[in-house]
PDB file of N, CA and C in Angstrom:
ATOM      1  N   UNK A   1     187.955 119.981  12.392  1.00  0.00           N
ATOM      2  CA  UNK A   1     188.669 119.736  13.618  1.00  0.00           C
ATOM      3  C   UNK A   1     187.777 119.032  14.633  1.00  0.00           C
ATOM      4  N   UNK A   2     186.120 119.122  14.748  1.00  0.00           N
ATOM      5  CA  UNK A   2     185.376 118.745  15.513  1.00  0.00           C
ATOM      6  C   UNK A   2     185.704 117.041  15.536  1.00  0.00           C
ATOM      7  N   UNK A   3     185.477 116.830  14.033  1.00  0.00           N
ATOM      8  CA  UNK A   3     185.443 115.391  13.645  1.00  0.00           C
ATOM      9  C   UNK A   3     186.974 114.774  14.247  1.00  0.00           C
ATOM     10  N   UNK A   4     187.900 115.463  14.113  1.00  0.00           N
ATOM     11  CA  UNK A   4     189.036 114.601  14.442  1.00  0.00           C
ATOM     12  C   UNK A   4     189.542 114.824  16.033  1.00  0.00           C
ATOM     13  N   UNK A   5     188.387 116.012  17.058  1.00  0.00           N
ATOM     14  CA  UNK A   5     188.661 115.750  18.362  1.00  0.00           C
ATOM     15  C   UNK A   5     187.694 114.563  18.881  1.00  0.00           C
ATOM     16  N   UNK A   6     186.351 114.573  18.189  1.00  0.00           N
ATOM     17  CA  UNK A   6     185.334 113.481  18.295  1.00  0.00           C
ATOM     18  C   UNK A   6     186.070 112.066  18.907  1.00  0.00           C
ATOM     19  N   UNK A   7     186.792 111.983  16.998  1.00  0.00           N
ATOM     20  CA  UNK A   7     187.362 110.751  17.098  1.00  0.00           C
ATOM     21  C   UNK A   7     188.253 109.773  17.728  1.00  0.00           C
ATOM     22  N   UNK A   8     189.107 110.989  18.794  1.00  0.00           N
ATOM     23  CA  UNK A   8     190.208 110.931  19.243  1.00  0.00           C
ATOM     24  C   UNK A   8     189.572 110.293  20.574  1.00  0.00           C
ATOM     25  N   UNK A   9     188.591 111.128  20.843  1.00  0.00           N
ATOM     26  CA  UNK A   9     187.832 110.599  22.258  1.00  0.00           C
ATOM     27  C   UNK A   9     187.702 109.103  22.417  1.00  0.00           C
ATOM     28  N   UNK A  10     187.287 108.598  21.530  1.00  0.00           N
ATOM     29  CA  UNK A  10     187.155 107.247  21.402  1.00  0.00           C
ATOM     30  C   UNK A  10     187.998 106.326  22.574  1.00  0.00           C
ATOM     31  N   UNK A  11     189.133 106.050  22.331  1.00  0.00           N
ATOM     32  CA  UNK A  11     190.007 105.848  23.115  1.00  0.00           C
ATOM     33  C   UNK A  11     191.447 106.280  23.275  1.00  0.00           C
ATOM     34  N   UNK A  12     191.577 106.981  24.151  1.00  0.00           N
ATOM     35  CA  UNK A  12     192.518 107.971  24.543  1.00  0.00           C
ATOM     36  C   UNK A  12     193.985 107.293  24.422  1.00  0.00           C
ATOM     37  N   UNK A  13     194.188 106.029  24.530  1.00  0.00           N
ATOM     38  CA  UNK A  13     195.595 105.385  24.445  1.00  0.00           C
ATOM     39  C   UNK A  13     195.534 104.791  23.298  1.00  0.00           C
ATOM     40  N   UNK A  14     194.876 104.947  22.140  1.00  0.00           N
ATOM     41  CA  UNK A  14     195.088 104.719  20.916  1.00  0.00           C
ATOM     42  C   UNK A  14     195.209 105.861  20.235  1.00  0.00           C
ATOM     43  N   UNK A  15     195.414 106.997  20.895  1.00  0.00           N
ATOM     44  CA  UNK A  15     195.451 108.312  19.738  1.00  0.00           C
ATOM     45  C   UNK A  15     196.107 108.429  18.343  1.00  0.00           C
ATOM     46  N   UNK A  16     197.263 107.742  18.642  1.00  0.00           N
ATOM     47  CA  UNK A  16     198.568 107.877  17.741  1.00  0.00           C
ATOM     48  C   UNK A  16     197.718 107.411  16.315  1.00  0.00           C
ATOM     49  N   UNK A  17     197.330 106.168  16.596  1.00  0.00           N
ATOM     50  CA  UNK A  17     197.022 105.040  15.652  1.00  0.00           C
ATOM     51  C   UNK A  17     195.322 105.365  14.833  1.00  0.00           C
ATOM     52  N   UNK A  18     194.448 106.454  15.684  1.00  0.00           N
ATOM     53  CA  UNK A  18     193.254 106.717  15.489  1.00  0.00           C
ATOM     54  C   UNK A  18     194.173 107.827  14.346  1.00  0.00           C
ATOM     55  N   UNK A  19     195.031 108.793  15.036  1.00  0.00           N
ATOM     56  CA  UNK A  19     195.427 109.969  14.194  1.00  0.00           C
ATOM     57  C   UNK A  19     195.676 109.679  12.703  1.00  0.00           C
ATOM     58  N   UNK A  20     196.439 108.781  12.596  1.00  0.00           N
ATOM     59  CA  UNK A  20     197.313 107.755  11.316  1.00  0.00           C
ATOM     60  C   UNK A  20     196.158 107.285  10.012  1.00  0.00           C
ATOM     61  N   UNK A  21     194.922 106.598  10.894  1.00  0.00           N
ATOM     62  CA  UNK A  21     194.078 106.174  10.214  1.00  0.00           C
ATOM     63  C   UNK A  21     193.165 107.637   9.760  1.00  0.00           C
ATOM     64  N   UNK A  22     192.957 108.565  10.376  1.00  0.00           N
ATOM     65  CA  UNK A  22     192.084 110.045   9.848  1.00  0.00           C
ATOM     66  C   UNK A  22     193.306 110.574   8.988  1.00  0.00           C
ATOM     67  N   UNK A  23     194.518 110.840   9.092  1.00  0.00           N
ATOM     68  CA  UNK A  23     195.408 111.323   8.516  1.00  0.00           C
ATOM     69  C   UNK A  23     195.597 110.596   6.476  1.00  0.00           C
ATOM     70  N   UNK A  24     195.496 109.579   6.993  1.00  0.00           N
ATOM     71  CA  UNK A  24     195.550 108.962   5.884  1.00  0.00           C
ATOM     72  C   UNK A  24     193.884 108.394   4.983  1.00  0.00           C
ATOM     73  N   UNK A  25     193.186 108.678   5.301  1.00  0.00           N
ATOM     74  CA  UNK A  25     191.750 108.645   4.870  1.00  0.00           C
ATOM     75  C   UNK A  25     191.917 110.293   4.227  1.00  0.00           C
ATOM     76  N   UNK A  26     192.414 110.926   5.118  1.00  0.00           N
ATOM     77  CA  UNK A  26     192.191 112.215   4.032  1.00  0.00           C
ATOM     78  C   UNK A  26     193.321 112.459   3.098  1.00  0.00           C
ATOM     79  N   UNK A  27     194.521 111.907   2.915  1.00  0.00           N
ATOM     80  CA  UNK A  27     194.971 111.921   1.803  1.00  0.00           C
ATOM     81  C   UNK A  27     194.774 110.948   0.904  1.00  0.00           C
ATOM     82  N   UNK A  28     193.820 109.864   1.472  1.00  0.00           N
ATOM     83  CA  UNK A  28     193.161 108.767   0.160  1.00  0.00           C
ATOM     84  C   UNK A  28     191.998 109.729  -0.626  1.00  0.00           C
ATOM     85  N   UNK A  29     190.878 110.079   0.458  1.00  0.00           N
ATOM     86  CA  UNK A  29     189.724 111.051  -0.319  1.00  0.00           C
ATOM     87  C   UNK A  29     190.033 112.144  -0.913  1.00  0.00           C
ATOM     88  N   UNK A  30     191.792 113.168  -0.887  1.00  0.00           N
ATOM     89  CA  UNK A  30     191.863 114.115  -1.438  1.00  0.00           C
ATOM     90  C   UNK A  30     192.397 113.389  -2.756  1.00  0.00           C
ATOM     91  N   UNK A  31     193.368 112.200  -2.973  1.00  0.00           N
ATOM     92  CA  UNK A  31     193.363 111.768  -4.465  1.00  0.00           C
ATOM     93  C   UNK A  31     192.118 110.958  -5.447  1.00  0.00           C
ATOM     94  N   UNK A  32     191.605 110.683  -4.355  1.00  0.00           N
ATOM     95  CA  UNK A  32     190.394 110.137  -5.630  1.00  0.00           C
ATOM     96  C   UNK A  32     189.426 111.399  -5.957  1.00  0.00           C
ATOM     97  N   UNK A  33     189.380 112.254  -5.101  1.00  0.00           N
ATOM     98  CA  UNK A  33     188.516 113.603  -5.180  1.00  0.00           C
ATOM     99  C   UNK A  33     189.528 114.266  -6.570  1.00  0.00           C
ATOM    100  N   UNK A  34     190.692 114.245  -6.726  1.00  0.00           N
ATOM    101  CA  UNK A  34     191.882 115.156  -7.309  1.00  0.00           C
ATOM    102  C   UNK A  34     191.378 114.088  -8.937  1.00  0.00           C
ATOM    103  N   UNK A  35     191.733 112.455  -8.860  1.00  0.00           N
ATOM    104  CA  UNK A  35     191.535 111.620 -10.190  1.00  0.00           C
ATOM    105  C   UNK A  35     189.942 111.733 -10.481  1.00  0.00           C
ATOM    106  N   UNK A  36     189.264 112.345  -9.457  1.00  0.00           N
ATOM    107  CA  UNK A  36     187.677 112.429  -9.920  1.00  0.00           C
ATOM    108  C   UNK A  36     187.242 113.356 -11.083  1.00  0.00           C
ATOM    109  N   UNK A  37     188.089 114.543  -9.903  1.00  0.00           N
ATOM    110  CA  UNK A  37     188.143 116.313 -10.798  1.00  0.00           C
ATOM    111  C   UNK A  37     188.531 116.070 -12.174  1.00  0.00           C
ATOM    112  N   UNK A  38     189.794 115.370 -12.628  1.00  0.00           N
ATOM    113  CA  UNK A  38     190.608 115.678 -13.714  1.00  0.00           C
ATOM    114  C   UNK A  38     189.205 114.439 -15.038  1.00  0.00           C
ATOM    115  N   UNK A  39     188.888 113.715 -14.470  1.00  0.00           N
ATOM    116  CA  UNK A  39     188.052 112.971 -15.174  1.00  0.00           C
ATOM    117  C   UNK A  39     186.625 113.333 -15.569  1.00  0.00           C
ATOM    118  N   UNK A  40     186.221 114.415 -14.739  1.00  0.00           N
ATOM    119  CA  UNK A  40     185.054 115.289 -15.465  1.00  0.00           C
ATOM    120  C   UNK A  40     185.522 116.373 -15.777  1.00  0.00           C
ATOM    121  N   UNK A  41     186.691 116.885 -15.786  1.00  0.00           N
ATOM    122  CA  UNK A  41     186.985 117.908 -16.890  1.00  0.00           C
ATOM    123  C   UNK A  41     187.069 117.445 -17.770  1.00  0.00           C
ATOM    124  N   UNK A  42     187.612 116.449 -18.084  1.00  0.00           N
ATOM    125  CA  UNK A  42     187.720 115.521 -19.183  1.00  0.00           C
ATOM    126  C   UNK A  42     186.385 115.285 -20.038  1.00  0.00           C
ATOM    127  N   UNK A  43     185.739 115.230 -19.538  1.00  0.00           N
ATOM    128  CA  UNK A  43     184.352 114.887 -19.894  1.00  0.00           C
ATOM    129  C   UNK A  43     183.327 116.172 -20.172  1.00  0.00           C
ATOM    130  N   UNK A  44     183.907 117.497 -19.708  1.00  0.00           N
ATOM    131  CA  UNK A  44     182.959 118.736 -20.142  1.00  0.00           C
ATOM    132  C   UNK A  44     183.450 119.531 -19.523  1.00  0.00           C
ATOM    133  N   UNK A  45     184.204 119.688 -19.169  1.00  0.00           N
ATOM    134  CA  UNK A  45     184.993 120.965 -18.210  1.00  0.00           C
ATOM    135  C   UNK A  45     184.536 121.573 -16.902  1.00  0.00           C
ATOM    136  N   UNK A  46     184.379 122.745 -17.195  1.00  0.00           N
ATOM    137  CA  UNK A  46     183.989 123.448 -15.588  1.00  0.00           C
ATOM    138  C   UNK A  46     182.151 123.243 -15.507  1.00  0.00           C
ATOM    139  N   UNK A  47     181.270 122.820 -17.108  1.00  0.00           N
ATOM    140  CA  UNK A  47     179.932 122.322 -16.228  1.00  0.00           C
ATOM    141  C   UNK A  47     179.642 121.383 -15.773  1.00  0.00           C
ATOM    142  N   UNK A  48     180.579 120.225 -16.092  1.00  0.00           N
ATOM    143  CA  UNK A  48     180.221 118.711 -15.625  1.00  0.00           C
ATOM    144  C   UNK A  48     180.662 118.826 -14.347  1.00  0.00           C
ATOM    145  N   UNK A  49     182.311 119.490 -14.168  1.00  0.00           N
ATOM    146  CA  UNK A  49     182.645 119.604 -13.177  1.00  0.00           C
ATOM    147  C   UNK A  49     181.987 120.336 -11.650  1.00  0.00           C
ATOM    148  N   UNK A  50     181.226 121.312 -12.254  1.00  0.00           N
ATOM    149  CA  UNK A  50     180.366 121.749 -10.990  1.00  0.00           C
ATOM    150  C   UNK A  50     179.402 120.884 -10.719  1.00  0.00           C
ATOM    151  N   UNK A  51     178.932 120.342 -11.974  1.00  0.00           N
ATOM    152  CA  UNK A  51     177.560 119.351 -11.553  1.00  0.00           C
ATOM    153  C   UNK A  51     178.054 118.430 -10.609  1.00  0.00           C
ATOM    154  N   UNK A  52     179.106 117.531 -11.087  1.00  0.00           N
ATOM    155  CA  UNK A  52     179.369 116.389 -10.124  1.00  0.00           C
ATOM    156  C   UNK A  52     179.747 117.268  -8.808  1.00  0.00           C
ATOM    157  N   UNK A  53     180.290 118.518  -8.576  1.00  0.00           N
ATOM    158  CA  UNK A  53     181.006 118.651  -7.266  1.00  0.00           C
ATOM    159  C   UNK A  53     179.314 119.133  -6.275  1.00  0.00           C
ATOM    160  N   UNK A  54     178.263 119.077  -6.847  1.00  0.00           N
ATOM    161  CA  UNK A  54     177.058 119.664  -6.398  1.00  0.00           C
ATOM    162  C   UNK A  54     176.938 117.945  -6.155  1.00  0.00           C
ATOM    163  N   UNK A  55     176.690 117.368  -6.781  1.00  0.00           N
ATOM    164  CA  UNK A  55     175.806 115.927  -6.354  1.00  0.00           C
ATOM    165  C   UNK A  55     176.496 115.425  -5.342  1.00  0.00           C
ATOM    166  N   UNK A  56     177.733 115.672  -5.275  1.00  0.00           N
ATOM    167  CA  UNK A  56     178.981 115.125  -4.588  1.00  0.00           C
ATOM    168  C   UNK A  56     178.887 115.536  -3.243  1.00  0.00           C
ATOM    169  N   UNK A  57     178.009 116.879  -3.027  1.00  0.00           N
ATOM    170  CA  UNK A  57     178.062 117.720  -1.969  1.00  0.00           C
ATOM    171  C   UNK A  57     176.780 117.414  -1.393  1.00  0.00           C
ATOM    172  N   UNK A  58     175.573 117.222  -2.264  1.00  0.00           N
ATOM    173  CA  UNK A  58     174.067 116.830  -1.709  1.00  0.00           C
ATOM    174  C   UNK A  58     173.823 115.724  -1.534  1.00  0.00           C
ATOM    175  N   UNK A  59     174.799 114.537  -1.735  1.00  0.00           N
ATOM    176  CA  UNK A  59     174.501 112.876  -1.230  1.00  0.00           C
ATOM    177  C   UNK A  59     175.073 113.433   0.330  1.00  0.00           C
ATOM    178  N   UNK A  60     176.141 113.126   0.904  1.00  0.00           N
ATOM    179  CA  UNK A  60     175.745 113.448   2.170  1.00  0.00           C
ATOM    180  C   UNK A  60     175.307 114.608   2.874  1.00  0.00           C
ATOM    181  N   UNK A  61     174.347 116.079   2.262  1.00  0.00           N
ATOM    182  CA  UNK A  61     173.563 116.304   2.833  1.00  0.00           C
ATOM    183  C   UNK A  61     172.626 115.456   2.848  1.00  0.00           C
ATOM    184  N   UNK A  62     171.776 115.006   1.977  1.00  0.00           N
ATOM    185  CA  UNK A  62     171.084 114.136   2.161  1.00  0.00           C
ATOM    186  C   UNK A  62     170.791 113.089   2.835  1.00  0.00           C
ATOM    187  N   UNK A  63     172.286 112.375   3.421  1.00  0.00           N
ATOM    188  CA  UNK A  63     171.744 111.195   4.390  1.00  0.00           C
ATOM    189  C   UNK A  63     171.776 112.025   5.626  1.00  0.00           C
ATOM    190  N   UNK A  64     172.521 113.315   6.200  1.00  0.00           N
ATOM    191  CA  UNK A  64     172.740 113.402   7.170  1.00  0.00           C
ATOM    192  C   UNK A  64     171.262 113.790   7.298  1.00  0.00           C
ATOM    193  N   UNK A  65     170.409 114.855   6.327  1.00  0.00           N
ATOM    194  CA  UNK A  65     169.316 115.364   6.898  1.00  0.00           C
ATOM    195  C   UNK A  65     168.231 114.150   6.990  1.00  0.00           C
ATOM    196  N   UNK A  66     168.296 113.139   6.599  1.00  0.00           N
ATOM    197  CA  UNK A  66     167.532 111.886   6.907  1.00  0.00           C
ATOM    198  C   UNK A  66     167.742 111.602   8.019  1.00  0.00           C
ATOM    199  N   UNK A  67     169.177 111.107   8.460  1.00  0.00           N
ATOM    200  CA  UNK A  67     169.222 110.783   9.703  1.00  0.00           C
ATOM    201  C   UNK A  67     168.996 111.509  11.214  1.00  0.00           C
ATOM    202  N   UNK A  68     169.177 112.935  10.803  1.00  0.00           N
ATOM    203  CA  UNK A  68     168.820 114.080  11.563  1.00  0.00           C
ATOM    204  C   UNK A  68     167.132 113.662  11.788  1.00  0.00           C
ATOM    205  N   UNK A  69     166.580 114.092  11.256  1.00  0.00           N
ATOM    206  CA  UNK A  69     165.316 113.704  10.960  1.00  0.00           C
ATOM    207  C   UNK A  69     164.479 112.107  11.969  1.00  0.00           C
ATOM    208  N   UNK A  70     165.402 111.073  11.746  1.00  0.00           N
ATOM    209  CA  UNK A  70     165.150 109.966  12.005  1.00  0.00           C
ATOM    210  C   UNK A  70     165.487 110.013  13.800  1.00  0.00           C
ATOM    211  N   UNK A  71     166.519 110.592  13.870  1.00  0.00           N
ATOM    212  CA  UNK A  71     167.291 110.984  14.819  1.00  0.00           C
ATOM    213  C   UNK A  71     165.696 111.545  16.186  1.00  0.00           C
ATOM    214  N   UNK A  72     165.440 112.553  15.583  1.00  0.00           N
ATOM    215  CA  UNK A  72     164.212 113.697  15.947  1.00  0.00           C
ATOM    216  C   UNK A  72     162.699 112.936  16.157  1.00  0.00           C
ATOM    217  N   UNK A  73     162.321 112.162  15.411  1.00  0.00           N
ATOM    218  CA  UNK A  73     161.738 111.130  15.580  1.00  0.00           C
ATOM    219  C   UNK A  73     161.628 110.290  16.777  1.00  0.00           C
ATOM    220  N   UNK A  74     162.601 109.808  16.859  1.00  0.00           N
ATOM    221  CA  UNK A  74     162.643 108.727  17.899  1.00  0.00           C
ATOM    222  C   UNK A  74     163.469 109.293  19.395  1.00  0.00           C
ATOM    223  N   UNK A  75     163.510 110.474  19.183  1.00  0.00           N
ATOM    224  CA  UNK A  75     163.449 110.967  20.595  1.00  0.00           C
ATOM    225  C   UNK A  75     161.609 111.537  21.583  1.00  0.00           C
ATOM    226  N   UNK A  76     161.126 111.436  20.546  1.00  0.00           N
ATOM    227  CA  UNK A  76     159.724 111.835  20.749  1.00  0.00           C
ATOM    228  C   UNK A  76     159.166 110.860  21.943  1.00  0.00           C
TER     229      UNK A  76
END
């Protein structure tokens, strides 16, 4: 919810159209996430499937804690 009051801030007389575009980004990322799932079960079941949902989960930890990081840096 943070992310989609964030976004909204942006500009206040475009809400409708900001809403539309987050609304529909998450029912694009929940079907390729859904044709992702069914394609590593396919491929090994529930261990491939945890593996990818772990790598899936530590690429953006990973950039965020970089950028956090980078972030921390250059406030110095």
């Amino acid at each position: 919810m943070l992310v989609q009051t964030r976004m909204l801030s942006i500009d206040p007389s475009a809400r409708s159209r900001l809403n539309t575009v987050f609304v529909v980004d998450n029912f694009i990322g929940g079907s390729i996430g859904s044709t992702l799932a069914g394609v590593f079960w396919q491929a090994g079941g529930w261990p491939v499937l945890m593996i990818a949902a772990a790598v899936v989960t530590c690429i953006p930890l990973a950039i965020w804690f970089t950028q956090r990081n980078r972030a921390l840096i250059s406030e110095r």
